[in-house]
C-alpha atoms as a PDB file:
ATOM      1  CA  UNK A   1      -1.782 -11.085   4.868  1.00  0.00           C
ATOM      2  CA  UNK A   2      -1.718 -11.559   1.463  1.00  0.00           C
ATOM      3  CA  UNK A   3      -0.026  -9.449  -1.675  1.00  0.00           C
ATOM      4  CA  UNK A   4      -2.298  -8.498  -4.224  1.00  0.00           C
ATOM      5  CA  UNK A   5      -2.108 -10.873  -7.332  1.00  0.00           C
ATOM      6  CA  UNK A   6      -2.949  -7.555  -9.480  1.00  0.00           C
ATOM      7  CA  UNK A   7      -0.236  -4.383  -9.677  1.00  0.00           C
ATOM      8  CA  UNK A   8      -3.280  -1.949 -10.104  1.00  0.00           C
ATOM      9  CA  UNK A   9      -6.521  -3.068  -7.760  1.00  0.00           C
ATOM     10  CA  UNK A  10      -9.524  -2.235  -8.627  1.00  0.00           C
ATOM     11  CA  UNK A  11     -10.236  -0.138  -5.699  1.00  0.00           C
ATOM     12  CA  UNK A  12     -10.329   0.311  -1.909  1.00  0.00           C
ATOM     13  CA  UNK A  13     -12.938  -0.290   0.801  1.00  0.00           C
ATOM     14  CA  UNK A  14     -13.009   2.882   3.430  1.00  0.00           C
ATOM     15  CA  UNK A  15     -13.996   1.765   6.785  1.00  0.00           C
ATOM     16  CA  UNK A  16     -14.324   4.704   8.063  1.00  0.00           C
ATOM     17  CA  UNK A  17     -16.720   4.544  10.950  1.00  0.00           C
ATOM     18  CA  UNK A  18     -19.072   1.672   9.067  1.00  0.00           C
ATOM     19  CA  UNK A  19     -18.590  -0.447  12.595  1.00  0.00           C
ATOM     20  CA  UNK A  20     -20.739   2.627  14.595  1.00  0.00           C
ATOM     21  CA  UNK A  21     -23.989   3.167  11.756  1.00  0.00           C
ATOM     22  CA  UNK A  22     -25.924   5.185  14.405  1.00  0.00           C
ATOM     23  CA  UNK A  23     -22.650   7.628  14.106  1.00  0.00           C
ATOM     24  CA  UNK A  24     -22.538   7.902  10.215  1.00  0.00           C
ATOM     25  CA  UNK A  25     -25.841   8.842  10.250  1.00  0.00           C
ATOM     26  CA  UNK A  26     -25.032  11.831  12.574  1.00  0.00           C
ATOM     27  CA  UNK A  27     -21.677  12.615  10.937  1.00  0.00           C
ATOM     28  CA  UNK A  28     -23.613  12.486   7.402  1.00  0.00           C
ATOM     29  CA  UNK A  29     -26.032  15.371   8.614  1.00  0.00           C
ATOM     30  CA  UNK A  30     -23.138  17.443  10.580  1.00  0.00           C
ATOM     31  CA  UNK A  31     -20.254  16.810   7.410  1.00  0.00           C
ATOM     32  CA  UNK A  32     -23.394  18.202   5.038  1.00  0.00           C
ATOM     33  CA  UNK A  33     -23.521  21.079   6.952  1.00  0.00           C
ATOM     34  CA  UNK A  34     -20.181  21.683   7.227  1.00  0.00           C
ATOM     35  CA  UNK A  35     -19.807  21.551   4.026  1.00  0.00           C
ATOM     36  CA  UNK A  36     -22.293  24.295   2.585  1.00  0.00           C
ATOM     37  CA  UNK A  37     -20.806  26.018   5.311  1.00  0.00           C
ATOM     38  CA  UNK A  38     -17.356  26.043   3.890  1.00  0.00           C
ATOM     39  CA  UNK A  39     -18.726  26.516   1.033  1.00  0.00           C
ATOM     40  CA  UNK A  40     -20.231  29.591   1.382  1.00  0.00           C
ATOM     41  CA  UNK A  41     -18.038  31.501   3.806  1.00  0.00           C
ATOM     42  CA  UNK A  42     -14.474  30.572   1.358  1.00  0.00           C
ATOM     43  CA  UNK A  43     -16.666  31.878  -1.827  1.00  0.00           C
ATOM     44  CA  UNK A  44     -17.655  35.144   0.622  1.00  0.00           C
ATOM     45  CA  UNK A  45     -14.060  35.665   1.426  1.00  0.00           C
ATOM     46  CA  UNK A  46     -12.578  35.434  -2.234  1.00  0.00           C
ATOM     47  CA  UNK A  47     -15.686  37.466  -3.439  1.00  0.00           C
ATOM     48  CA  UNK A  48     -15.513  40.497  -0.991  1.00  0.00           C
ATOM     49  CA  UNK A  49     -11.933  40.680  -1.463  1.00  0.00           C
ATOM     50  CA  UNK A  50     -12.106  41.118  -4.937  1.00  0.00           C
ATOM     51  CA  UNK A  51     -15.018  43.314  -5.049  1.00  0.00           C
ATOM     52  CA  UNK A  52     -13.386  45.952  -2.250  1.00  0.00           C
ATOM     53  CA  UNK A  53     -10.735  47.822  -3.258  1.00  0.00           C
ATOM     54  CA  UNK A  54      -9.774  48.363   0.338  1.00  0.00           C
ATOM     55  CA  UNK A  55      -9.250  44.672   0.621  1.00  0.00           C
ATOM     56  CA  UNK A  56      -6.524  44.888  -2.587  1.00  0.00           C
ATOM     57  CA  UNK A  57      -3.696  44.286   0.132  1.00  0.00           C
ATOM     58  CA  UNK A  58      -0.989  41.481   0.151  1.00  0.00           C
ATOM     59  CA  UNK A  59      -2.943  40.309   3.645  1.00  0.00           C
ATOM     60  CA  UNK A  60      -6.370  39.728   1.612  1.00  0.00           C
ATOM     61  CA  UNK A  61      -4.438  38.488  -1.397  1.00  0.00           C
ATOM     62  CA  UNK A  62      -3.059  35.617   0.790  1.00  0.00           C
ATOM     63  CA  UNK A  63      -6.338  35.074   2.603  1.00  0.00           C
ATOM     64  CA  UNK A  64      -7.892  34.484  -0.713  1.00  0.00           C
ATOM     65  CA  UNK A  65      -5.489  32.190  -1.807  1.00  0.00           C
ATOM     66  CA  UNK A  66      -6.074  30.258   1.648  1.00  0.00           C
ATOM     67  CA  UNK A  67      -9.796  30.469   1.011  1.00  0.00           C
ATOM     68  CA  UNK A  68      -9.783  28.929  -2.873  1.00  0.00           C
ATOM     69  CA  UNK A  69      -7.237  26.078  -0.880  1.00  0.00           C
ATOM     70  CA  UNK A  70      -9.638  25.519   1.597  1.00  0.00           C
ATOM     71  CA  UNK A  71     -12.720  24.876  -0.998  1.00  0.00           C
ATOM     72  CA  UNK A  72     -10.907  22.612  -3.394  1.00  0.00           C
ATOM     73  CA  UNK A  73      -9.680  21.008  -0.447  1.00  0.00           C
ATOM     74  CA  UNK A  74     -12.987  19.976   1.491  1.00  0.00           C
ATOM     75  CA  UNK A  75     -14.374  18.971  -2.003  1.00  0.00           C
ATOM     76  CA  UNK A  76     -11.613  16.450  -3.000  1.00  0.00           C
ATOM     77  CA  UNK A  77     -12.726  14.919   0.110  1.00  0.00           C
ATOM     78  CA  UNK A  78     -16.029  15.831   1.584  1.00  0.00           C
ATOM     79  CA  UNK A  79     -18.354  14.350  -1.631  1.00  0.00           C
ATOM     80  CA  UNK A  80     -16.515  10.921  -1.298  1.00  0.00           C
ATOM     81  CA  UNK A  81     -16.651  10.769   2.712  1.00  0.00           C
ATOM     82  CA  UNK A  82     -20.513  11.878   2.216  1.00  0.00           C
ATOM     83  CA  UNK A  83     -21.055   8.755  -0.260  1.00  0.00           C
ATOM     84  CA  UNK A  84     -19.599   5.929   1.867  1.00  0.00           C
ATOM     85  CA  UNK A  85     -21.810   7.848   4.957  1.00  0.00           C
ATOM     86  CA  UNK A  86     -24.905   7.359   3.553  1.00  0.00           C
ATOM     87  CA  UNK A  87     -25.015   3.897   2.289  1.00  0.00           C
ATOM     88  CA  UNK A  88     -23.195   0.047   2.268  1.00  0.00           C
ATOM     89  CA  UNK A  89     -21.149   0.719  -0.072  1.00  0.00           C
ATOM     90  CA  UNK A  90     -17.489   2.073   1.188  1.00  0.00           C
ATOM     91  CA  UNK A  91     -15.562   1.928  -2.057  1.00  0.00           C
ATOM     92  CA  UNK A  92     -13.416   4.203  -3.999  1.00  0.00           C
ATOM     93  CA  UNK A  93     -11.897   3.618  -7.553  1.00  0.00           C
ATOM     94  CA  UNK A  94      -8.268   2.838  -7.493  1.00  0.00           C
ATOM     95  CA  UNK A  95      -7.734   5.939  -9.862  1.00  0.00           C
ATOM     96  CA  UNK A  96     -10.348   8.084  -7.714  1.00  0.00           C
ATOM     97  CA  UNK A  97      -8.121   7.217  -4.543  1.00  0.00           C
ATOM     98  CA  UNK A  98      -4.731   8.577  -6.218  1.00  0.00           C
ATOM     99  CA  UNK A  99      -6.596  11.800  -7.222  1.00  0.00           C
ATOM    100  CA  UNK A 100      -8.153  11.894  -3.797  1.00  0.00           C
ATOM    101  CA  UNK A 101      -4.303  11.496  -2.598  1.00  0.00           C
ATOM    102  CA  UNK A 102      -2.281  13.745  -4.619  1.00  0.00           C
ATOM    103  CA  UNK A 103      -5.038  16.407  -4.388  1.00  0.00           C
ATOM    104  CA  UNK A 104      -5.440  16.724  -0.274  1.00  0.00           C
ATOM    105  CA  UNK A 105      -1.250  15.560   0.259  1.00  0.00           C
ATOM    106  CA  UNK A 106      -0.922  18.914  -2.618  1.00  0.00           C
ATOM    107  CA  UNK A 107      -3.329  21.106  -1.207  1.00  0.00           C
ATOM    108  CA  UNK A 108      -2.691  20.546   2.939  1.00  0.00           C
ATOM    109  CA  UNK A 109       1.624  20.802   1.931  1.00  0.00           C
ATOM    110  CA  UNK A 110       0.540  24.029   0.064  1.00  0.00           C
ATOM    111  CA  UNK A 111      -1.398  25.783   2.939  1.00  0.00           C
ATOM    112  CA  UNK A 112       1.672  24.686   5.157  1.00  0.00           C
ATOM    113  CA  UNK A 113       3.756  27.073   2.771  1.00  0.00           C
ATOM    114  CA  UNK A 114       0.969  29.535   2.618  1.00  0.00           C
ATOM    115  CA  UNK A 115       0.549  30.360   6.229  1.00  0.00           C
ATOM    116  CA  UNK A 116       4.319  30.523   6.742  1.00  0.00           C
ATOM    117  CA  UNK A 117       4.211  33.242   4.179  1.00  0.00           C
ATOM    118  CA  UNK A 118       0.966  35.179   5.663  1.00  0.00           C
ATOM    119  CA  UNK A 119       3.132  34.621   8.911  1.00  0.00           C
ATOM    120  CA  UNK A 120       6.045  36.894   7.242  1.00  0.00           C
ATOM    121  CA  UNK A 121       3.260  39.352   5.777  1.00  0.00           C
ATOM    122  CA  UNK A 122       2.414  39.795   9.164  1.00  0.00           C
ATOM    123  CA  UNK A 123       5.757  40.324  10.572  1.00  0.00           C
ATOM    124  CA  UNK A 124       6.507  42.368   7.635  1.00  0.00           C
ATOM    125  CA  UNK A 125       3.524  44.502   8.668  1.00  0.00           C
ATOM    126  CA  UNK A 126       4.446  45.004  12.178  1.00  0.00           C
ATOM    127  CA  UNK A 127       8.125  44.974  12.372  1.00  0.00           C
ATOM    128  CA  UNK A 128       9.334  46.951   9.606  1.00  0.00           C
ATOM    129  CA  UNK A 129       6.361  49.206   8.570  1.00  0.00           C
ATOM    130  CA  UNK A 130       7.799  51.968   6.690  1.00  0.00           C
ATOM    131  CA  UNK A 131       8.989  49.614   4.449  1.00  0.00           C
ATOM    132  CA  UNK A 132       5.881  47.261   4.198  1.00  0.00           C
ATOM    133  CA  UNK A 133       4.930  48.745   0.801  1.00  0.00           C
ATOM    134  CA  UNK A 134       8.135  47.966  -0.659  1.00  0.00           C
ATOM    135  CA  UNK A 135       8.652  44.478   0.245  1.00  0.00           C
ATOM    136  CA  UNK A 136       5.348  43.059  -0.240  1.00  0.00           C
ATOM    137  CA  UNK A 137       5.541  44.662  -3.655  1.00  0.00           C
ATOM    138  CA  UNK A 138       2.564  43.013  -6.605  1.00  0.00           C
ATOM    139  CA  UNK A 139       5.353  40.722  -8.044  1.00  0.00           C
ATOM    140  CA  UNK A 140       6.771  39.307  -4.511  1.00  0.00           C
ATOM    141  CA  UNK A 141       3.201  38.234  -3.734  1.00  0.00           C
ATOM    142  CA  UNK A 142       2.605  36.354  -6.815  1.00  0.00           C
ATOM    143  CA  UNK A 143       6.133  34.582  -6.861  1.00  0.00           C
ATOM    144  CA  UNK A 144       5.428  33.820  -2.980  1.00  0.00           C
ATOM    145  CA  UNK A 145       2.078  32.620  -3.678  1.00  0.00           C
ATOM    146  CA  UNK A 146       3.442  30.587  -7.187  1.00  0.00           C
ATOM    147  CA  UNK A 147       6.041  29.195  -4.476  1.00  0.00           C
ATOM    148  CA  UNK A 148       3.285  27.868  -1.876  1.00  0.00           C
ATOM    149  CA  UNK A 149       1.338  26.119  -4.597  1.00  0.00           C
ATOM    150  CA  UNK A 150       4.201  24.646  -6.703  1.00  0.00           C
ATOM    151  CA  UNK A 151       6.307  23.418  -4.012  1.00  0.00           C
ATOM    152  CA  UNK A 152       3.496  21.902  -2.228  1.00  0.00           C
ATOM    153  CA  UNK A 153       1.859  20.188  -5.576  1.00  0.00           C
ATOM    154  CA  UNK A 154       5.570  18.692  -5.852  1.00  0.00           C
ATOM    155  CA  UNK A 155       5.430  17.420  -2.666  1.00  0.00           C
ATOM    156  CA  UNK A 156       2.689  15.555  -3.638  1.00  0.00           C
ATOM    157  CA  UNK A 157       3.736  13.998  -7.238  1.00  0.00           C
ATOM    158  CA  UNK A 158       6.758  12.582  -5.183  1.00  0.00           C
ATOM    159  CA  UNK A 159       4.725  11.364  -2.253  1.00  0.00           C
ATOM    160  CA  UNK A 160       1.788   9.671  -4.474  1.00  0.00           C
ATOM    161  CA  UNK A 161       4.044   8.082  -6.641  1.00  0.00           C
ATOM    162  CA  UNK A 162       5.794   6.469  -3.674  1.00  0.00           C
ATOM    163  CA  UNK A 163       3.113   5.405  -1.718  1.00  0.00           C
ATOM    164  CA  UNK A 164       1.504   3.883  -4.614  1.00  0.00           C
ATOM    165  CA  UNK A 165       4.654   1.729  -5.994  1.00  0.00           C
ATOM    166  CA  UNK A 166       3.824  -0.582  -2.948  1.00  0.00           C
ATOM    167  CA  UNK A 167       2.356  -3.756  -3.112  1.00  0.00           C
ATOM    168  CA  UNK A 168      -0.668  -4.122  -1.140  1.00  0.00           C
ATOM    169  CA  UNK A 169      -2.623  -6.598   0.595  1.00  0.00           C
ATOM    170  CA  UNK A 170      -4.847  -8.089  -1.112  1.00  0.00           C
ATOM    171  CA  UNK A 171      -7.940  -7.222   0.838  1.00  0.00           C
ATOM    172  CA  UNK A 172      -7.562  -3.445   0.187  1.00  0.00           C
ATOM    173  CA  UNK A 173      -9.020  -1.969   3.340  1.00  0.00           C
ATOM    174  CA  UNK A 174      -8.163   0.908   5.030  1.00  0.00           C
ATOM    175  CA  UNK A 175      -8.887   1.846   8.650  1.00  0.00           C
ATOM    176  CA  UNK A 176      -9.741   5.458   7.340  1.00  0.00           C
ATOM    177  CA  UNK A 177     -12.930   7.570   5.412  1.00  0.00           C
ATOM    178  CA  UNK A 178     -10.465   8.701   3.107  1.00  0.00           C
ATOM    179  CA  UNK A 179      -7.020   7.585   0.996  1.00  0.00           C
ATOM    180  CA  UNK A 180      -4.675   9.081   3.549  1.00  0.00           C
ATOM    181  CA  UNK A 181      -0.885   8.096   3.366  1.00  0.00           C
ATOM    182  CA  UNK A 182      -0.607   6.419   7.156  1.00  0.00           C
ATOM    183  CA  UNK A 183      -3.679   4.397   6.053  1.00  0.00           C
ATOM    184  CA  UNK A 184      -2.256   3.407   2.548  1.00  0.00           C
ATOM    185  CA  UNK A 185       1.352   2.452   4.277  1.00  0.00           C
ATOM    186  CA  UNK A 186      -0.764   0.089   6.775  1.00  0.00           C
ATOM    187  CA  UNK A 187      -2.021  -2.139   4.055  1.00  0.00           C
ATOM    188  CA  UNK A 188       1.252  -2.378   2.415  1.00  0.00           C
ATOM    189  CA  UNK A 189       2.386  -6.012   2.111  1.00  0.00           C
ATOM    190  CA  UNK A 190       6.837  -5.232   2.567  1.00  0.00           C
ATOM    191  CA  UNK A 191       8.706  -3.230   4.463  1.00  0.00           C
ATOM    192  CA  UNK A 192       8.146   0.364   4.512  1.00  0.00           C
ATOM    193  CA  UNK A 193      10.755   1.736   6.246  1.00  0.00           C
ATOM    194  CA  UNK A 194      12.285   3.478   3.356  1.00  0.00           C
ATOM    195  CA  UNK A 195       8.801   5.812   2.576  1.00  0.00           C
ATOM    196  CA  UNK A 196       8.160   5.884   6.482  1.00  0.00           C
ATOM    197  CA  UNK A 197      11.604   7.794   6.526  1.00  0.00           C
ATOM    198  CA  UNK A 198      11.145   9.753   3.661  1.00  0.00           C
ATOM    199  CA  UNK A 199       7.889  10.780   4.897  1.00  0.00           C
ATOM    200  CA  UNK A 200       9.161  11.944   8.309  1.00  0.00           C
ATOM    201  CA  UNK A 201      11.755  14.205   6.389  1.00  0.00           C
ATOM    202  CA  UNK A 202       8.695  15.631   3.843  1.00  0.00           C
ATOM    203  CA  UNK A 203       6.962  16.410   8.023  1.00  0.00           C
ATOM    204  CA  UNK A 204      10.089  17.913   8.528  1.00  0.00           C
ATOM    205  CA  UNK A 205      10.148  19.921   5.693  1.00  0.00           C
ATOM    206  CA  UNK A 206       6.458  20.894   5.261  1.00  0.00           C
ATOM    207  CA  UNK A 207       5.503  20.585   8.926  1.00  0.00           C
ATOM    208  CA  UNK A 208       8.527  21.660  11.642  1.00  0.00           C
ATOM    209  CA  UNK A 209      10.391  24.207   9.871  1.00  0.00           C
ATOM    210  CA  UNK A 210       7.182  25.945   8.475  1.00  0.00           C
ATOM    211  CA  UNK A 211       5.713  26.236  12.027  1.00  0.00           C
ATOM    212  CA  UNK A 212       9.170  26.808  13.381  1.00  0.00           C
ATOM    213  CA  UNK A 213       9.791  30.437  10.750  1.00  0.00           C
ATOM    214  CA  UNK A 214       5.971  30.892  11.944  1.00  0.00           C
ATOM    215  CA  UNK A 215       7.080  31.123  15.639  1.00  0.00           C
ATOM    216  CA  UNK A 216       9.841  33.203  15.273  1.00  0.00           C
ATOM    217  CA  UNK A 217       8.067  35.558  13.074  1.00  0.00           C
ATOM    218  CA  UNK A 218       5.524  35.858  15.939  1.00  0.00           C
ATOM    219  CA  UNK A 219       8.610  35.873  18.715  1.00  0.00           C
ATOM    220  CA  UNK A 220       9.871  38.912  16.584  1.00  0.00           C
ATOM    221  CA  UNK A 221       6.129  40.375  15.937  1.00  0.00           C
ATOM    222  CA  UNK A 222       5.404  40.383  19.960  1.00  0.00           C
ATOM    223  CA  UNK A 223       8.770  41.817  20.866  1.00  0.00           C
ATOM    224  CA  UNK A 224       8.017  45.241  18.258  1.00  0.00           C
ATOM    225  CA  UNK A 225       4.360  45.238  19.316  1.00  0.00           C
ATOM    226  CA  UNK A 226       5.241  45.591  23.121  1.00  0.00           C
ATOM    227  CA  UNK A 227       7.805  48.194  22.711  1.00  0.00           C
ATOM    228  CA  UNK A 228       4.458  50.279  21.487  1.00  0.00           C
ATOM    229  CA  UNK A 229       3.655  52.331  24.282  1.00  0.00           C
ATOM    230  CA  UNK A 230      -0.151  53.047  23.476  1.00  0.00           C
ATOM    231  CA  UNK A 231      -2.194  50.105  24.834  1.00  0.00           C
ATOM    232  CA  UNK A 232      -4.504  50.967  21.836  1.00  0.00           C
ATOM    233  CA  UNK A 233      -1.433  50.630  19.191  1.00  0.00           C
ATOM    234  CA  UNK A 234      -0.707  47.219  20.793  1.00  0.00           C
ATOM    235  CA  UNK A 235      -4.428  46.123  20.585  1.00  0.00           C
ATOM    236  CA  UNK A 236      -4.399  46.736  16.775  1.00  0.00           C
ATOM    237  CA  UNK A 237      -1.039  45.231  16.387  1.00  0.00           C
ATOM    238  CA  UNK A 238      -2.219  42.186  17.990  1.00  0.00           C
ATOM    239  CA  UNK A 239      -5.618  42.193  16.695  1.00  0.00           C
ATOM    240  CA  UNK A 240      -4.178  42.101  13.084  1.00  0.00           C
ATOM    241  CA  UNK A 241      -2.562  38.728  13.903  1.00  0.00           C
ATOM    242  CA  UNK A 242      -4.270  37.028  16.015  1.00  0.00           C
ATOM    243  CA  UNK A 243      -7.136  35.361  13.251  1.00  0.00           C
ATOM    244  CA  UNK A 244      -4.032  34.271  11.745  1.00  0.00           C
ATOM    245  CA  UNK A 245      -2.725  32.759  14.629  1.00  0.00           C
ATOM    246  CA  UNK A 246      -5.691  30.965  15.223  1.00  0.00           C
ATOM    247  CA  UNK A 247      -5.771  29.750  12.160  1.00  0.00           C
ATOM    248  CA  UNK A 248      -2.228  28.551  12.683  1.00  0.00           C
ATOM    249  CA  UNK A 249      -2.648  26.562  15.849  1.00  0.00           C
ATOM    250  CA  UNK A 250      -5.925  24.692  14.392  1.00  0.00           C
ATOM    251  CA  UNK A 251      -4.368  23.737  11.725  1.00  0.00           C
ATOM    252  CA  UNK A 252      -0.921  22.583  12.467  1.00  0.00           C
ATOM    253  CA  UNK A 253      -1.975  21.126  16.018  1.00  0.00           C
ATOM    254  CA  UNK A 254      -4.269  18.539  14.222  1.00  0.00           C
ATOM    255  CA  UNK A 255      -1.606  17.952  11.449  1.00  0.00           C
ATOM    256  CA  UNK A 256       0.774  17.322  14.178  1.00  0.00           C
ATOM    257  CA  UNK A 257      -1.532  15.173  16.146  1.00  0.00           C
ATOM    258  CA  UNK A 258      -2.234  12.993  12.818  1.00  0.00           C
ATOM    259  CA  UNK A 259       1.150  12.519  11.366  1.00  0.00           C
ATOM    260  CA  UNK A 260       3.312  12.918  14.017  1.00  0.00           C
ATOM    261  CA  UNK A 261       2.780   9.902  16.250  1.00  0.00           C
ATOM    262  CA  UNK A 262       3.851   6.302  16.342  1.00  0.00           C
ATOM    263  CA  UNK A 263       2.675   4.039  13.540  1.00  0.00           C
ATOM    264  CA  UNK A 264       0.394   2.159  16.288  1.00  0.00           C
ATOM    265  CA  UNK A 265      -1.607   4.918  16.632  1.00  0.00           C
ATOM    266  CA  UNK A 266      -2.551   5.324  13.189  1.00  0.00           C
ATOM    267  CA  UNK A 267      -6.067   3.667  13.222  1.00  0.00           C
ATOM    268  CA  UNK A 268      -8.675   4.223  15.543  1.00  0.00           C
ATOM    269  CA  UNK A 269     -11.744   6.624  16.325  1.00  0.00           C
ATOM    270  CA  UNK A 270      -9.108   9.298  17.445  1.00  0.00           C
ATOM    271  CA  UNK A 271      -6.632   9.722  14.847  1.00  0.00           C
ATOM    272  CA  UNK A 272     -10.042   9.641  12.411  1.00  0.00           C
ATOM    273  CA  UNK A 273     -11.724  12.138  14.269  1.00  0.00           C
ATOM    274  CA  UNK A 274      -8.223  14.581  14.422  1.00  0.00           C
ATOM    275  CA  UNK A 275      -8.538  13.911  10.404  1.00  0.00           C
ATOM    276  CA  UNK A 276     -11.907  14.656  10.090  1.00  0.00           C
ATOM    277  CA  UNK A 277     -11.473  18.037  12.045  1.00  0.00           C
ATOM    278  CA  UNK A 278      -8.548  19.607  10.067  1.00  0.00           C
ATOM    279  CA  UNK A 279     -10.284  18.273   6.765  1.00  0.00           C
ATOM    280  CA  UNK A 280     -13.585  19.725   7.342  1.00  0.00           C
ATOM    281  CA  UNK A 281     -14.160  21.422  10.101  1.00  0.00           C
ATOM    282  CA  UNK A 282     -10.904  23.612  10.170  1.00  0.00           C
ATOM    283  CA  UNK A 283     -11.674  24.933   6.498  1.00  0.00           C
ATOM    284  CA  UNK A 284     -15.178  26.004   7.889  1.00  0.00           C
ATOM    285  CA  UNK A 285     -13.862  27.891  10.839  1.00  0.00           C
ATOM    286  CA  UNK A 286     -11.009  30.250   8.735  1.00  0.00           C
ATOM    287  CA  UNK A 287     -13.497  31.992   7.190  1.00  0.00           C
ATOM    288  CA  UNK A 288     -15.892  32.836  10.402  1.00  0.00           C
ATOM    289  CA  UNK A 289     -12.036  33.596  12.406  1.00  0.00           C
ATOM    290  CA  UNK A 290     -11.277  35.870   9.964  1.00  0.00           C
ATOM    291  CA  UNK A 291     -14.741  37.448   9.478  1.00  0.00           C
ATOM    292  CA  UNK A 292     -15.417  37.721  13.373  1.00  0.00           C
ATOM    293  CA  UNK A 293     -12.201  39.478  14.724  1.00  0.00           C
ATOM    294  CA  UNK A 294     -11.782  41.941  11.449  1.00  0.00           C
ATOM    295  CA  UNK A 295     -14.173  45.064  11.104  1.00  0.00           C
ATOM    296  CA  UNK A 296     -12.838  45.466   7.523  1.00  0.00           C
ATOM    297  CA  UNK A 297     -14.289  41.803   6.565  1.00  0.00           C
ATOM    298  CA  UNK A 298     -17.481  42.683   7.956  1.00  0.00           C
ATOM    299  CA  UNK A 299     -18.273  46.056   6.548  1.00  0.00           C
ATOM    300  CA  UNK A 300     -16.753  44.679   3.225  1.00  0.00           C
ATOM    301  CA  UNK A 301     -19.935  42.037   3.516  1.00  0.00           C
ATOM    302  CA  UNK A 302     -22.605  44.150   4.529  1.00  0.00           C
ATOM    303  CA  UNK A 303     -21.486  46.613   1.244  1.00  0.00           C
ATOM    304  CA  UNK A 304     -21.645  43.707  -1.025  1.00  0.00           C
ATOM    305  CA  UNK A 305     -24.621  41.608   0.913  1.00  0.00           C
ATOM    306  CA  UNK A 306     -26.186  45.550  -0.120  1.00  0.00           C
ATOM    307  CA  UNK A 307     -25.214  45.637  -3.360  1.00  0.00           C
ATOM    308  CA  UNK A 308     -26.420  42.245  -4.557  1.00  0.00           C
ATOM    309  CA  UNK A 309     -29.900  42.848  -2.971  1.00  0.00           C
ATOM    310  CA  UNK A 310     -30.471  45.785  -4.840  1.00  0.00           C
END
């Protein structure tokens, strides 16, 4: 293949699923869904938990935090992946496909960060109660919050810069619906064993040792919760984690799945369809998971579903 004779193309060409038409036209009507979806139940989330002072918690100050993530996140990508559905044209703007980049790599490192750090709310919660007030004091959930978002937003910078230093071929088209970093390091015209390396320590970094504090919190969480010897006590030690857990195991399985796998497996219908469930589908569902297994959630609704209609 050949190297680009220009050091900035004009733009890219998203394949995407353009080889199955019959299927875009489905995916355009399920994505738009989706979508409004997310929309709503992220805006409900961040809304009721500002609006109910019973809800002014460091477990609902996280969740809104993951719920604002979630909605910038499905709309750096969603209105894109909705244009190329429903037409020819495939493209996106060299500069629009860095933003797209840096945006998602910032946002999906940051909610890595941020569920490690519900995970330790959680264990804080459940393992050392009596003193649950004074850890997770106002400041420590703003710094731990500030740490999620900053970290993960540098994270980015590094990998967008990298990724985009490489020459590319000169056809520009990626086996993808969006600018994803596998994709961009397939149509790279040298060797790219230097940013495939660096990229499997960022995974390590962002990826292994968030989900491996995650599990031990949750090692440590079910060890205090079975010492409880009221079977109720235990339900509603368990039932306090287990949205988050959920959560957890959606979102880091398909993360795994995507970017943990050999380099052959990077195109195809089933690495697209893994990224097109933890970029739009996942970000519907933590809103419903949280909302369906937590009474507080849903009487915190129906008070402000009541107050708007009168």
């Amino acid at each position: 293949m050949k190297r680009t004779n220009a050091s900035t193309p004009e733009g890219f060409i998203l394949l995407g699923f353009s080889d199955q038409p019959h299927l875009e036209m489905v995916l355009l009507l399920v994505v738009s869904i989706i979508y409004i979806l997310t929309l709503m139940g992220n805006t409900a989330i961040i809304l009721v938990s500002y609006f109910n002072p019973k809800l002014h918690t460091p477990m609902y100050f996280f969740l809104s935090n993951l719920s604002f993530l979630d909605l910038c996140f499905t709309t750096s990508i969603v209105p894109q992946m909705l244009w190329n559905l429903k037409g020819p044209d495939k493209t996106i703007s060299y500069t629009g496909c860095v933003i797209q980049l840096f945006v998602a790599l910032g946002l999906g490192s940051t909610e890595c960060i941020l569920l490690t750090v519900m995970a330790y709310d959680r264990f804080s919660a459940i393992c050392r109660p009596l003193h649950y007030g004074v850890i997770m004091h106002p400041k420590l959930l703003q710094q731990l919050a500030a740490l999620a978002w900053i970290s993960g937003f540098v994270e980015s910078t590094v990998q967008t810069i990298l990724v985009f230093q490489l020459p590319l071929c000169s056809h520009h088209m990626m086996d993808d619906f969006m600018c994803e970093e596998p994709a961009l390091i397939k149509i790279a015209c040298v060797n790219t064993t230097f940013l495939e390396n660096e990229l499997s320590i960022a995974i390590v970094f962002y990826v292994v040792i968030p989900l491996g504090l995650i599990l031990v919190s949750y090692f440590c969480i079910v060890r205090t919760v079975l010492k409880i010897k009221s079977a109720e006590g235990r339900r509603k030690a368990f039932g306090t984690c287990g949205s988050h857990l959920i959560v957890v195991v959606l979102f880091f399985g398909t993360i795994i799945s995507v970017y943990i796998q050999p380099k052959s497996k990077y195109t195809g219908n089933y690495s697209k369809f893994l990224t097109l469930f933890y970029t739009v589908v996942t970000p519907s569902l933590n809103p419903l998971i949280y909302t369906l297994r937590n009474k507080e959630v849903k009487c915190a609704l129906r008070r402000l579903v009541g107050r708007d209609s009168n």
